[in-house]
N, C-alpha and C. Protein backbone atom coordinates (compact mmCIF):
# COMPACT_ATOMS: atom_id res chain seq x y z
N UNK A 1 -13.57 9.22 -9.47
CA UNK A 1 -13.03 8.04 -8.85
C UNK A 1 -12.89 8.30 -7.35
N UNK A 2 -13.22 7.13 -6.66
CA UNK A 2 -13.18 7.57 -5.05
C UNK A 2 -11.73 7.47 -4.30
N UNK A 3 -11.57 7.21 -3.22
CA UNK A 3 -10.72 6.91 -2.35
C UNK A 3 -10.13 5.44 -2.37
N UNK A 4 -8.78 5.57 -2.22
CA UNK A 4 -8.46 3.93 -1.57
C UNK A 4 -8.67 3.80 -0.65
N UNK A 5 -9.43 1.97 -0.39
CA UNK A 5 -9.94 2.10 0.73
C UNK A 5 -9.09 0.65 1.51
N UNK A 6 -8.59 -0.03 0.48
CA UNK A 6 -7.67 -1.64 0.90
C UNK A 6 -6.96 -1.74 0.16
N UNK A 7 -6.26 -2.00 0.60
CA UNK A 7 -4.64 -2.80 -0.83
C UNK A 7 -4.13 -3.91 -0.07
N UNK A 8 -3.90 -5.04 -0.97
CA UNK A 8 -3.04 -5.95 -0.61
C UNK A 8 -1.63 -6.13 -1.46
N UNK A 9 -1.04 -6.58 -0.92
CA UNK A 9 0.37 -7.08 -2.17
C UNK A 9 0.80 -8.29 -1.26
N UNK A 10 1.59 -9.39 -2.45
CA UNK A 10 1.95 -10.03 -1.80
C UNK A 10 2.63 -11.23 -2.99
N UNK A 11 3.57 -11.85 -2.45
CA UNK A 11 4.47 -12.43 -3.13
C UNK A 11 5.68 -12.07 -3.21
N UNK A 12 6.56 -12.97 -4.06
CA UNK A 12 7.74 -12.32 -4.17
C UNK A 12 8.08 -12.52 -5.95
N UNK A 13 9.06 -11.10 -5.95
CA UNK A 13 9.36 -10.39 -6.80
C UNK A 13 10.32 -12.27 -7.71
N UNK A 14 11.33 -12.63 -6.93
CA UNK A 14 11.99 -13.55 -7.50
C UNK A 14 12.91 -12.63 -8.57
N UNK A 15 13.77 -11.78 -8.65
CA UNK A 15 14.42 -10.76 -9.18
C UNK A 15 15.56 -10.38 -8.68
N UNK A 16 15.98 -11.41 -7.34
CA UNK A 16 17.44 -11.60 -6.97
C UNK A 16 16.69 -12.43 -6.04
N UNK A 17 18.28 -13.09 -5.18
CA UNK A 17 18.10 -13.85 -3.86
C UNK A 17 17.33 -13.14 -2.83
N UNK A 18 17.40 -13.67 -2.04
CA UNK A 18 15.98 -13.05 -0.79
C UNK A 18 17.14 -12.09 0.03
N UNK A 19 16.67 -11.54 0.37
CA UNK A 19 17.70 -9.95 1.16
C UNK A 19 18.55 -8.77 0.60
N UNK A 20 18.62 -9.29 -1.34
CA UNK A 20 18.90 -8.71 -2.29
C UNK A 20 18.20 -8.46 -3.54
N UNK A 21 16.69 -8.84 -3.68
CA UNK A 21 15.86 -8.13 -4.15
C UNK A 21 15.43 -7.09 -4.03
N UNK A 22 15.61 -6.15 -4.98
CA UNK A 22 15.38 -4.40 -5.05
C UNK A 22 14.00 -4.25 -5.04
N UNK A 23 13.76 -5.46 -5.81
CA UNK A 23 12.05 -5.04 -5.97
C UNK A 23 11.26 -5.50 -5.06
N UNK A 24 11.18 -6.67 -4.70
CA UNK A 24 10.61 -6.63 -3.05
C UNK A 24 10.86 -5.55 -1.98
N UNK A 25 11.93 -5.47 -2.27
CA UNK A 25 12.17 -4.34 -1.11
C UNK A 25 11.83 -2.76 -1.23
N UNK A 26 11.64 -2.68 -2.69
CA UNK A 26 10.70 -1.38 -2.81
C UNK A 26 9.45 -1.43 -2.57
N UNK A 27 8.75 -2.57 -2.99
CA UNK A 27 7.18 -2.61 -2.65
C UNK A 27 7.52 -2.95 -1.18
N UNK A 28 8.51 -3.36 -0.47
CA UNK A 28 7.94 -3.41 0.87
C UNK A 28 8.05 -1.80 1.55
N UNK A 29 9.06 -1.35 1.70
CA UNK A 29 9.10 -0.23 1.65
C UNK A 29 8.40 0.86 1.91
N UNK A 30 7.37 0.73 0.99
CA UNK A 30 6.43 1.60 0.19
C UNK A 30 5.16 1.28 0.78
N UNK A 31 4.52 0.02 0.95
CA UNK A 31 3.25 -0.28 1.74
C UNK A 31 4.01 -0.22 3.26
N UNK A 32 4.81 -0.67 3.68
CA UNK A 32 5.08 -0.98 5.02
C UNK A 32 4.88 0.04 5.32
N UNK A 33 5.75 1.73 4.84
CA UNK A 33 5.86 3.22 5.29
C UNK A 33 3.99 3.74 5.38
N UNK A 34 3.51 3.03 4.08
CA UNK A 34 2.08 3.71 4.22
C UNK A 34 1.41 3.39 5.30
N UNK A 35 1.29 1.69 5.44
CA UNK A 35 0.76 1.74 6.76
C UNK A 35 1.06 2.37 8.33
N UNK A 36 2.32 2.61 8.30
CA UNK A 36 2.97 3.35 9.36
C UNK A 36 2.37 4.49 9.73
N UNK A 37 2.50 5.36 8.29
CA UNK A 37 2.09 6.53 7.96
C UNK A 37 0.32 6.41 8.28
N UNK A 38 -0.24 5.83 8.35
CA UNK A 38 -2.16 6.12 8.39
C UNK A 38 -1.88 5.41 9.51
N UNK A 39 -1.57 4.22 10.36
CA UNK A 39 -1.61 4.04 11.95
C UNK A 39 -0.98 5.61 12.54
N UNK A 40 0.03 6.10 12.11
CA UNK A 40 -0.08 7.40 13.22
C UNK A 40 -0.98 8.69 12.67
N UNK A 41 -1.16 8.62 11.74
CA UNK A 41 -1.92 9.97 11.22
C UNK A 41 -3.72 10.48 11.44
N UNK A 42 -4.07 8.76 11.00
CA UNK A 42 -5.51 8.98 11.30
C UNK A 42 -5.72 8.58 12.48
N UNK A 43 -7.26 9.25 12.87
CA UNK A 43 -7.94 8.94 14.05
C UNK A 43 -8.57 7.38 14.38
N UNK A 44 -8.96 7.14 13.36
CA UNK A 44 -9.02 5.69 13.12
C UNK A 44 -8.20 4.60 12.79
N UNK A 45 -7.19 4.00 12.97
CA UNK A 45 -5.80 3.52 12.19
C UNK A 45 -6.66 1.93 11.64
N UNK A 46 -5.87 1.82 10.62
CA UNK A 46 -5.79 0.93 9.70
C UNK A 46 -6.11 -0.38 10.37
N UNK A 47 -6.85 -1.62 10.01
CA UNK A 47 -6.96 -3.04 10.15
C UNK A 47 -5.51 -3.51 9.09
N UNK A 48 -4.66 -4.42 9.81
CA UNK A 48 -3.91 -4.82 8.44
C UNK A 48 -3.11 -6.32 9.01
N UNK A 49 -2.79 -7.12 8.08
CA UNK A 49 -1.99 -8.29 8.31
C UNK A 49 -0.84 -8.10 7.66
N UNK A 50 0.23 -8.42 8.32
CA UNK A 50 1.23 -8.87 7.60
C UNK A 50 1.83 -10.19 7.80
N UNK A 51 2.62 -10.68 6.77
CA UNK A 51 3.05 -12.37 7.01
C UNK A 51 4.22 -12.23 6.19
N UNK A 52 5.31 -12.92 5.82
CA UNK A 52 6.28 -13.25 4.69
C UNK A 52 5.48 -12.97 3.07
N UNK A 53 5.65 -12.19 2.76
CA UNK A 53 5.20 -12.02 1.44
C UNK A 53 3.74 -11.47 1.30
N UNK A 54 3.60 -11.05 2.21
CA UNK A 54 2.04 -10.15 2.47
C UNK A 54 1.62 -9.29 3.01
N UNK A 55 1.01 -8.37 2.75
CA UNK A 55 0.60 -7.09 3.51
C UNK A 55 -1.03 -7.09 2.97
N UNK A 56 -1.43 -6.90 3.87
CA UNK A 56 -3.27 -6.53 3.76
C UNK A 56 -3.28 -5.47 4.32
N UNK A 57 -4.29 -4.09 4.18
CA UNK A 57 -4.81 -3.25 4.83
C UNK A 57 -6.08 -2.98 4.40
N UNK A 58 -6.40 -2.28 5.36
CA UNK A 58 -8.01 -1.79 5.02
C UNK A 58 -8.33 -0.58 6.33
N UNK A 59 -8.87 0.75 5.55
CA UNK A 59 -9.61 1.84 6.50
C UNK A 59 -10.79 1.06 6.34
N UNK A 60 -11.04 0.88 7.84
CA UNK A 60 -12.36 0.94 8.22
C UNK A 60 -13.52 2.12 8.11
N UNK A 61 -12.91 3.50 8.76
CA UNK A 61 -13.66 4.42 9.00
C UNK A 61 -12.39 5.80 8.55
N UNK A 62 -13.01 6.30 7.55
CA UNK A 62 -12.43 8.07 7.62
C UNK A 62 -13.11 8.70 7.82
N UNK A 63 -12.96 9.16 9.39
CA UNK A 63 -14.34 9.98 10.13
C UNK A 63 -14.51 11.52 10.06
N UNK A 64 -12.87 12.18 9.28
CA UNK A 64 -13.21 13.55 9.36
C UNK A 64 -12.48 13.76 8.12
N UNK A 65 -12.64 15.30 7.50
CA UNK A 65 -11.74 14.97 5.96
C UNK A 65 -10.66 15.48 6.05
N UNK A 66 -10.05 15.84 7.99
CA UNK A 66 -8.50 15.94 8.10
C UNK A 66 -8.16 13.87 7.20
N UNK A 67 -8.90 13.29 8.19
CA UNK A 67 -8.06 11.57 7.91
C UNK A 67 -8.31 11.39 6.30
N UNK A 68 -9.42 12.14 5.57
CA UNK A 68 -9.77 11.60 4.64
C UNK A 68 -8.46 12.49 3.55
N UNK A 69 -7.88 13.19 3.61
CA UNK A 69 -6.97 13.85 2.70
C UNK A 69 -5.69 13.09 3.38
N UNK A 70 -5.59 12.74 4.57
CA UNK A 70 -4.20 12.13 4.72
C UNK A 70 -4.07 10.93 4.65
N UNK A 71 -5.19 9.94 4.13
CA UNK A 71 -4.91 9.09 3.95
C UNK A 71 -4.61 8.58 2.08
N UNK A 72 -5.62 10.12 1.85
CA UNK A 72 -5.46 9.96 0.05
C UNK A 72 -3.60 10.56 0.00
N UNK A 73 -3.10 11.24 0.50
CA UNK A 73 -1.98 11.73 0.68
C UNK A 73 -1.24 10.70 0.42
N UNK A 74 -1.02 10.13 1.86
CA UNK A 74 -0.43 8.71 2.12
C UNK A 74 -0.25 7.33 1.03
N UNK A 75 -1.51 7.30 0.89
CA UNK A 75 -1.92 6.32 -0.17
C UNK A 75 -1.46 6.41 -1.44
N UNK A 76 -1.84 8.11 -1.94
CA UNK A 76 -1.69 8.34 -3.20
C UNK A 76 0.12 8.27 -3.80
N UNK A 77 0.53 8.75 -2.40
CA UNK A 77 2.15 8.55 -2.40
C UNK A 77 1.77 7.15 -2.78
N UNK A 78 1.98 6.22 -1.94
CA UNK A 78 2.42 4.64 -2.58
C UNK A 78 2.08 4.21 -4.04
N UNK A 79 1.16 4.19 -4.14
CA UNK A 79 0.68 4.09 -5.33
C UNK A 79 1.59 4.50 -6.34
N UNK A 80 1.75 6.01 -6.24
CA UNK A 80 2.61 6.66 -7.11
C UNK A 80 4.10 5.77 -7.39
N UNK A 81 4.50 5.20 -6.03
CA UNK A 81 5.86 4.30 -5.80
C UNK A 81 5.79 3.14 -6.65
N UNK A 82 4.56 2.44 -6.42
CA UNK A 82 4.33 1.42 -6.62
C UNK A 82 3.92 1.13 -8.49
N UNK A 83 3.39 2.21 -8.70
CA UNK A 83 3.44 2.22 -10.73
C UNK A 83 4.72 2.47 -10.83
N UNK A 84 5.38 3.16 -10.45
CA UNK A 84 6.59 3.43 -11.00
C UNK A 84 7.68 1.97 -11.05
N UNK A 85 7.53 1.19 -9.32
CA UNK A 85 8.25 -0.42 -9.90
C UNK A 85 7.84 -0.75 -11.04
N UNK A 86 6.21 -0.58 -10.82
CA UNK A 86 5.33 -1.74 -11.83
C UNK A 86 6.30 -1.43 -13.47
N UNK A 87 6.22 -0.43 -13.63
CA UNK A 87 6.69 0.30 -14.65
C UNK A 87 8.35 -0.45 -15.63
N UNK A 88 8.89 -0.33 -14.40
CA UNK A 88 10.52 -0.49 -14.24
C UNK A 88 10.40 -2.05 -14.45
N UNK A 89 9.92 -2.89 -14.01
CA UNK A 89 9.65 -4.29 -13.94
C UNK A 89 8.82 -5.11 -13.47
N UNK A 90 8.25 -4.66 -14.47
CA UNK A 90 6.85 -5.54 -14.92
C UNK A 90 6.87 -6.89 -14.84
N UNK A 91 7.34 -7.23 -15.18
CA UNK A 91 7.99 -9.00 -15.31
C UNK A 91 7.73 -9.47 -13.88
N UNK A 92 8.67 -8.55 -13.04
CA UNK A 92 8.90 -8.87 -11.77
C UNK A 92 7.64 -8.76 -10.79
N UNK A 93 6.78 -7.84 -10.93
CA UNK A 93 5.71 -7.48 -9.96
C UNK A 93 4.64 -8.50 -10.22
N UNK A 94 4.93 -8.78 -9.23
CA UNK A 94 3.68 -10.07 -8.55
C UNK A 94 2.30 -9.89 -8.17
N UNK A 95 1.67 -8.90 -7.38
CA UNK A 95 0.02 -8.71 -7.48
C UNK A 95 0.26 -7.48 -6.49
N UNK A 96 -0.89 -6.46 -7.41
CA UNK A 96 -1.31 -5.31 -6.57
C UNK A 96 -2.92 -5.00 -6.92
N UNK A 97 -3.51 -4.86 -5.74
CA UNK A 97 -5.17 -5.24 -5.63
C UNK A 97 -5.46 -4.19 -5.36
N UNK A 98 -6.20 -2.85 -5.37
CA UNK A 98 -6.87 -2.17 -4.97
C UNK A 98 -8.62 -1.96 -5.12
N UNK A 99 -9.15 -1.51 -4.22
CA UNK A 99 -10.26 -0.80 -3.89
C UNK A 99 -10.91 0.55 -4.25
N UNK A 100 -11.90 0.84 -4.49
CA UNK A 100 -12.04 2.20 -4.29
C UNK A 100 -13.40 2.60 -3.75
N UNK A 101 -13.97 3.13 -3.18
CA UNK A 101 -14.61 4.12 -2.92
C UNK A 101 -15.87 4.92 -2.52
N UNK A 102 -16.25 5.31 -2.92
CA UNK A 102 -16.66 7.15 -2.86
C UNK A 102 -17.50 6.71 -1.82
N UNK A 103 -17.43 8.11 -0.54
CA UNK A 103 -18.22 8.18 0.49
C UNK A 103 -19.68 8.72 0.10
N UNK A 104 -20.83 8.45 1.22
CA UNK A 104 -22.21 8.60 0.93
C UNK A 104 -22.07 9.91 1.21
């Protein structure tokens, strides 16, 4: 299996009022830190949107396999975050899209 290469999420959890949802606020959390985390880490930083209830990203380019392990790092962390909501409340999780992969 290759690399993540885009994730989006987006919606809301609806699992308390707005500023007291746990679960929005873990998936935000969790993508918001990743993207943080690959804008300062790689040489190339991330394309991404955000809006009320949305986060898009996408690597364009992992040009060396320092960026290419820190972004599976990075990534692989969220992910890891992000099954574990899914896990906890299922009900609640609204859409998680991923991508994958493998370089030529």
């Amino acid at each position: 299996m290759g690399d993540i290469r885009f994730f989006r999420v987006e919606g809301h959890a609806g699992f308390a009022q707005a500023g007291q949802d746990i679960v929005c606020a873990g998936v935000s959390a969790l993508t918001v830190s990743a993207v943080n985390g690959l804008e300062k880490y790689l040489s190339v930083p991330p394309v991404y949107r955000a809006e009320d209830g949305f986060l898009e990203c996408t690597l364009k380019r992992l040009t060396t396999d320092q960026d290419r392990l820190m972004a599976r790092a990075i990534l692989g962390a969220m992910l890891q975050g992000l099954e574990g909501i899914r896990e906890s409340h299922a009900s609640r999780f609204v859409m998680f899209e991923q991508r994958r992969w493998t370089p030529c």
